[in-house]
Protein backbone atom coordinates (compact mmCIF):
# COMPACT_ATOMS: atom_id res chain seq x y z
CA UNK A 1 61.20 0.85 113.81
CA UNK A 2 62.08 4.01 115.62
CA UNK A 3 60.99 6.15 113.46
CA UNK A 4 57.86 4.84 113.39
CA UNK A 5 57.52 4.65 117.51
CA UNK A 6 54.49 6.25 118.52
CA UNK A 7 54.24 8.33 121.92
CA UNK A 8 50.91 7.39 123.84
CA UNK A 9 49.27 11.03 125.36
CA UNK A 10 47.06 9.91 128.62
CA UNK A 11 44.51 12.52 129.30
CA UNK A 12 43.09 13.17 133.08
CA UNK A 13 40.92 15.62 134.22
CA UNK A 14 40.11 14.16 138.16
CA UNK A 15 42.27 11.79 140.67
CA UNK A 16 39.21 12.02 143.23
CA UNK A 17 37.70 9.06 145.66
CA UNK A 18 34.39 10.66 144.81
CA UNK A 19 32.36 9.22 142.01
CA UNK A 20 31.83 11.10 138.95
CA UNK A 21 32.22 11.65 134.76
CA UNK A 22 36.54 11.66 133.74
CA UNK A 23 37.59 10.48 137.17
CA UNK A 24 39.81 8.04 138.04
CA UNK A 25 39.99 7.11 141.27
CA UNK A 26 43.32 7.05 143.22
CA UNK A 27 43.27 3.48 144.00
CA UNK A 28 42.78 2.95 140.09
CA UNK A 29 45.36 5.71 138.84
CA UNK A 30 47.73 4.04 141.36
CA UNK A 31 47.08 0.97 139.98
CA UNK A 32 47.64 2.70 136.47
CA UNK A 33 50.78 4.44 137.66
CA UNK A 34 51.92 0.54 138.83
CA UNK A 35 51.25 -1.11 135.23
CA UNK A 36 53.77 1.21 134.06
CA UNK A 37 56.34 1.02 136.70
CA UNK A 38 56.60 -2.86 136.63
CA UNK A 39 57.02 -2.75 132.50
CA UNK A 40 59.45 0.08 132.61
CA UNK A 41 57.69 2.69 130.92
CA UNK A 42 58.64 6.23 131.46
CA UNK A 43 56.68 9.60 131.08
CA UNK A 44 58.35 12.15 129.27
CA UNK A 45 58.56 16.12 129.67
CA UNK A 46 56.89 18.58 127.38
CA UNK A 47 60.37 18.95 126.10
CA UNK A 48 61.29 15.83 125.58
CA UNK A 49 57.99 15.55 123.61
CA UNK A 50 58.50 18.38 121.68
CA UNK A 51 62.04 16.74 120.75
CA UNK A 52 60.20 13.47 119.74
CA UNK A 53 57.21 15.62 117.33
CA UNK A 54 60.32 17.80 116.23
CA UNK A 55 62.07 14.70 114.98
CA UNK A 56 63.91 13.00 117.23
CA UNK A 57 61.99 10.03 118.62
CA UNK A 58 61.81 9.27 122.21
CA UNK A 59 63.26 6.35 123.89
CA UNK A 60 60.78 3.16 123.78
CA UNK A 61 58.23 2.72 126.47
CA UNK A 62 57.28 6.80 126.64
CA UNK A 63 54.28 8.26 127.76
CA UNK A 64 53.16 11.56 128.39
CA UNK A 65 50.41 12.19 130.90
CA UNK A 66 48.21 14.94 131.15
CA UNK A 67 45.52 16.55 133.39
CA UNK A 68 43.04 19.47 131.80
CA UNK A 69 42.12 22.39 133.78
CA UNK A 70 43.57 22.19 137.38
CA UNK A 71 41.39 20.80 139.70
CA UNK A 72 42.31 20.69 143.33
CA UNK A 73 42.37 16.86 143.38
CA UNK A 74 45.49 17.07 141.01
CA UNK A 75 47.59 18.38 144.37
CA UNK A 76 45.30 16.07 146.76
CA UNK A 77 45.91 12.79 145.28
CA UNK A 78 47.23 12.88 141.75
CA UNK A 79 50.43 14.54 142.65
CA UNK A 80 51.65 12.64 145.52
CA UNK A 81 50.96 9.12 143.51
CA UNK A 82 53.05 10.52 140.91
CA UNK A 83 55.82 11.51 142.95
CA UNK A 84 55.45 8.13 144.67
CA UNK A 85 56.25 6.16 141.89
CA UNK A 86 58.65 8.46 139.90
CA UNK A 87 56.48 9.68 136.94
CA UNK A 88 55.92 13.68 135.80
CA UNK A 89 52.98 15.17 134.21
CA UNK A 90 51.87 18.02 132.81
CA UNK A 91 48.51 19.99 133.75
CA UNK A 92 47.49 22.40 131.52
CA UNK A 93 45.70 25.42 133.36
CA UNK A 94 42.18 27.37 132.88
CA UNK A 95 43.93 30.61 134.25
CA UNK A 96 40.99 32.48 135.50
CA UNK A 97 39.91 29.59 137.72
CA UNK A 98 43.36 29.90 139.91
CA UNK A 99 43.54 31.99 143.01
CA UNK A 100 45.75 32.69 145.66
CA UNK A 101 45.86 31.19 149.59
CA UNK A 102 48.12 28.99 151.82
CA UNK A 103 48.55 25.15 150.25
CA UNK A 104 46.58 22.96 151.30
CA UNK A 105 46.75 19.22 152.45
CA UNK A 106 47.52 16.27 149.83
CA UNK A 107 47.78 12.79 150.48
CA UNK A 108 49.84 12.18 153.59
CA UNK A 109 49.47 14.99 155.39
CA UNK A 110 46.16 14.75 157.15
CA UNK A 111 43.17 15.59 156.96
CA UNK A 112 42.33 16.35 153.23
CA UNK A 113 39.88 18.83 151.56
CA UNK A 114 36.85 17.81 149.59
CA UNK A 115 37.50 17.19 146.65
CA UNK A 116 33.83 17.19 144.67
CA UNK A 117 32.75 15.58 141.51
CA UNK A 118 33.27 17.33 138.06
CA UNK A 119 29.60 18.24 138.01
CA UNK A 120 29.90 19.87 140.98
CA UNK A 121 33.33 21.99 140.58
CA UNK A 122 31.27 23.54 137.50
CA UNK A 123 28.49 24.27 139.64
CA UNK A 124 31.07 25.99 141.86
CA UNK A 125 32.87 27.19 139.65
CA UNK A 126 30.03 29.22 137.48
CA UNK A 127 29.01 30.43 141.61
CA UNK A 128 32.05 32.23 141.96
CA UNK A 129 33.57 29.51 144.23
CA UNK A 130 35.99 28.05 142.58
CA UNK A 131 39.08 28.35 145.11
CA UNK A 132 36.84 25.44 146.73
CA UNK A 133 37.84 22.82 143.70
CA UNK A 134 40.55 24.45 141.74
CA UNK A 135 44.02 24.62 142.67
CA UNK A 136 45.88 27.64 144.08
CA UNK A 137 48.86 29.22 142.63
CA UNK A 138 50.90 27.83 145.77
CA UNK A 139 49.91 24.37 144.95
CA UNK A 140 50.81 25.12 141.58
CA UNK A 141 54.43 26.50 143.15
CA UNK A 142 55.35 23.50 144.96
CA UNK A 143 54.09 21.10 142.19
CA UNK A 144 56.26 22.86 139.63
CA UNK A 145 59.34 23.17 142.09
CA UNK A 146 59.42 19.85 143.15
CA UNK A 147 59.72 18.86 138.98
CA UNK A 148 56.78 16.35 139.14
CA UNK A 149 54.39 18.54 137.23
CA UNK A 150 54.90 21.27 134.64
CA UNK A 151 52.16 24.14 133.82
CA UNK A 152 50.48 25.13 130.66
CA UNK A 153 48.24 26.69 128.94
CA UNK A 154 44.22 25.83 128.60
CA UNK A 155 42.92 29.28 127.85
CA UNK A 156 41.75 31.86 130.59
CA UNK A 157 37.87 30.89 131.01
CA UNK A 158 37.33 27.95 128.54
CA UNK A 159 34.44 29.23 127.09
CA UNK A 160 33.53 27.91 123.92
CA UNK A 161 33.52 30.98 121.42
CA UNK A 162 32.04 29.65 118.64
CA UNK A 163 29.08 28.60 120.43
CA UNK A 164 28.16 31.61 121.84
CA UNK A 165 29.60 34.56 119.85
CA UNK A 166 30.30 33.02 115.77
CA UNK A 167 31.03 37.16 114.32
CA UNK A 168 33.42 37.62 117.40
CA UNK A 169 34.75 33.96 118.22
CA UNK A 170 38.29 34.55 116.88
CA UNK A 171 38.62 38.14 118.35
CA UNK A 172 37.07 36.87 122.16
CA UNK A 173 40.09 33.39 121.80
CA UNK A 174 42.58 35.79 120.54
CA UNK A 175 41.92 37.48 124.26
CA UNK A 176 41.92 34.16 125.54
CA UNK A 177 45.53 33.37 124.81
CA UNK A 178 46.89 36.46 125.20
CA UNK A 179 45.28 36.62 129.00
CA UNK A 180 46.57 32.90 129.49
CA UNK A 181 49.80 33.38 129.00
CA UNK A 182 50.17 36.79 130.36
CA UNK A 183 48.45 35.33 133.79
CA UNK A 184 51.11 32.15 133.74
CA UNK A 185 53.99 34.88 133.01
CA UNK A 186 52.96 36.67 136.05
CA UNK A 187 52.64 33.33 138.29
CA UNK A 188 55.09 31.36 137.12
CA UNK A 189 57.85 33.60 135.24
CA UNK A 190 56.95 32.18 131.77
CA UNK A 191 54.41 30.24 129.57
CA UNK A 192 55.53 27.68 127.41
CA UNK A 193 55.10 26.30 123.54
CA UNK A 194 52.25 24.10 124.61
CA UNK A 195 48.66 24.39 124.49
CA UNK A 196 45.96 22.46 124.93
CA UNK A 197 41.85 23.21 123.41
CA UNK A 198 39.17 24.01 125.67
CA UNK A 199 36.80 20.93 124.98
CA UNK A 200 38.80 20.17 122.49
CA UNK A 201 37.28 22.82 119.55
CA UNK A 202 39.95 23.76 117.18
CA UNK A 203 39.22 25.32 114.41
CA UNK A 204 41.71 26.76 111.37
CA UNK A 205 40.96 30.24 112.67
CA UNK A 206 41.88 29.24 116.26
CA UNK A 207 45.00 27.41 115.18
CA UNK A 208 46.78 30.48 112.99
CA UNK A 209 45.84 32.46 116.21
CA UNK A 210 47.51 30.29 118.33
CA UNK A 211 50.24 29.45 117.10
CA UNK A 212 50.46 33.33 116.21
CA UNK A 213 50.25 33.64 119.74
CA UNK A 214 53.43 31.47 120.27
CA UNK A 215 51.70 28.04 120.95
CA UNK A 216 53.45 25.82 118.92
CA UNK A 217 52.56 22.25 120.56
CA UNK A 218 48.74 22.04 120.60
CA UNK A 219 46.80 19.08 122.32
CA UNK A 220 43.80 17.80 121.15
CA UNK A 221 40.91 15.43 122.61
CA UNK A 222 40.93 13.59 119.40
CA UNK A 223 41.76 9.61 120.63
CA UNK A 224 42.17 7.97 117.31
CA UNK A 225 45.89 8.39 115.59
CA UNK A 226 49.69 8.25 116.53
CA UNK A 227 52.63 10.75 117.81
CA UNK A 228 54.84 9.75 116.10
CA UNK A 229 58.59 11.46 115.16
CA UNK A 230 58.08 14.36 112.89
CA UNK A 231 53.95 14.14 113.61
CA UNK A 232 52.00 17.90 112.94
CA UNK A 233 52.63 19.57 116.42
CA UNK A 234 49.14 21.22 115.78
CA UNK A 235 47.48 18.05 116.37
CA UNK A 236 48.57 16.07 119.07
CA UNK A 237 46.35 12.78 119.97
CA UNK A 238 45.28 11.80 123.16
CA UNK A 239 43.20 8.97 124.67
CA UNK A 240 40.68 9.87 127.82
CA UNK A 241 42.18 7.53 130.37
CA UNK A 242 38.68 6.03 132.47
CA UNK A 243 38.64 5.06 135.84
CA UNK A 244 39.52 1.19 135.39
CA UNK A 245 42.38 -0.92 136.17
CA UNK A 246 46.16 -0.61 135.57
CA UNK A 247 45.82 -3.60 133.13
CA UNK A 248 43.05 -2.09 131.15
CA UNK A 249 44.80 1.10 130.77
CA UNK A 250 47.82 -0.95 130.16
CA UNK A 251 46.20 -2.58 126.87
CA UNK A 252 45.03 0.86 125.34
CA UNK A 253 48.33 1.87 125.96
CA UNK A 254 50.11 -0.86 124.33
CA UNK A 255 47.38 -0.54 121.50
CA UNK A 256 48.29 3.06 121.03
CA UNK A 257 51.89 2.77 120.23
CA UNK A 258 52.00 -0.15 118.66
CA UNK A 259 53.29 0.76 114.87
CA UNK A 260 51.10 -1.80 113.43
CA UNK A 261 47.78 -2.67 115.37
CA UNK A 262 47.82 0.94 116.39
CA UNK A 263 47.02 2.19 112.77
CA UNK A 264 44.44 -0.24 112.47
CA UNK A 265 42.92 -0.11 115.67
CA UNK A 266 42.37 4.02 114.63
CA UNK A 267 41.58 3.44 111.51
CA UNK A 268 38.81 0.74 112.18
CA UNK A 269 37.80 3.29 115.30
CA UNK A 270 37.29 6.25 112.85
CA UNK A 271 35.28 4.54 110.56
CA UNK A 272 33.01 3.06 113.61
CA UNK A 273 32.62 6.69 113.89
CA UNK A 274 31.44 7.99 110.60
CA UNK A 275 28.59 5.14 110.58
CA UNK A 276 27.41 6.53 113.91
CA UNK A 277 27.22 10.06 112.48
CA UNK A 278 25.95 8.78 109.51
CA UNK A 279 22.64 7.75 111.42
């Protein structure tokens, strides 16, 4: 049975009380973060995981939780829930987007800064403003000290290459890993194995040059199929975790590692797919 045991990869983008696409709010990620506590799950770290992919499979009950891009609301509200109830996670970072500044203050310490919808952090974002919604390598400092979160790598702008420059596209995401990691070096004193797509395009070209880069552990946006012990690192699943209860995310959960239903559940999910694209 072990060796069949599948590993469950959450993915976040927003823990925010204001409305808006791939956010959770925190009464509902609190909720989520309960469901697992009461059943006696545990989240792992990225090496841990990489253990499990390389082989070795990870005690029952694991999860691995992730945030993309590193929005502010990940040090407002995500992070202090998470260090509430004894779970890590991993944020993988959109380097360009970071900047520098005191930290500011998460839940419990006060007043708290605005923490906008996704729509609007793009807005800001493509204005120039993102130290408004994105975090700051401070925030990023205490996260990582206090061994809650860890830090990787989501590219330097996440631009999509192949849709605006097909000739160039492997030449511009080459630059794109290289700056990452050089920028997380400089920060944080290293950059790690793991990697997760901007928007979740892969391509073959964009996984040689990744993993040439030194990514070994690459996460993708794809929902339907298992982690499980000796799984391609190159293709990791995860599931978009929506803003619902604890026992709703609890099922999908369940679902997902399950050695049996989970096959099916993915396979009957994939071919739901192909009849959509079909039409």
């Amino acid at each position: 049975m072990s060796r069949n045991r599948s590993v469950p990869v959450l993915m976040y983008h927003h823990v925010s009380p204001v409305d808006g696409m791939i956010t959770v709010s925190p009464a509902n990620f609190e909720q989520q973060l309960l469901w697992l506590k009461r059943r006696n799950y545990r989240t792992l770290t990225s090496a841990e995981f990489a253990q499990h992919l390389d082989g070795a499979p990870a005690p029952a009950r694991s999860v691995l939780i992730t945030f993309d891009d590193g929005y502010l609301d990940n040090w407002v509200y995500a992070y202090p829930l998470l260090k509430k109830y004894g779970y890590t996670a991993m944020i993988f970072l959109v380097t360009s987007w970071i900047g520098d500044g005191d930290k500011r203050h998460c839940l419990g310490q006060g007043e708290l800064p605005e923490t906008p919808s996704h729509r609007e952090c793009e807005a800001r974002i493509e204005q120039g403003r993102a130290d408004e919604v994105m975090l700051r390598w401070s925030e990023i400092q205490a996260m990582q000290d206090s061994g809650v979160v860890e830090f990787h790598s989501h590219t330097h702008t996440h631009t999509r290459w192949d849709l605006l420059a097909q000739q160039d596209k492997n030449a511009h995401m080459a630059e794109e890993l290289s700056s990452s990691r050089t920028c997380l070096e400089a920060n944080l004193g290293a950059a790690s194995e793991h990697f997760c797509w901007p928007q979740g395009y892969f391509d073959a070209d964009y996984t040689r040059l990744a993993q040439q880069a030194g990514f070994k552990y690459l996460y993708t946006t794809q929902a339907f199929g298992q982690n499980r012990p000796g799984s391609d690192p190159a293709n990791i699943y995860r599931f978009a975790v929506r803003n619902t209860s604890g026992q709703s995310v609890g099922r999908r959960i369940q679902v997902a590692g399950h050695p049996v239903i989970g096959p099916l559940f993915n396979r009957w999910k994939r071919w739901k797919r192909s009849l959509r694209q079909r039409t």
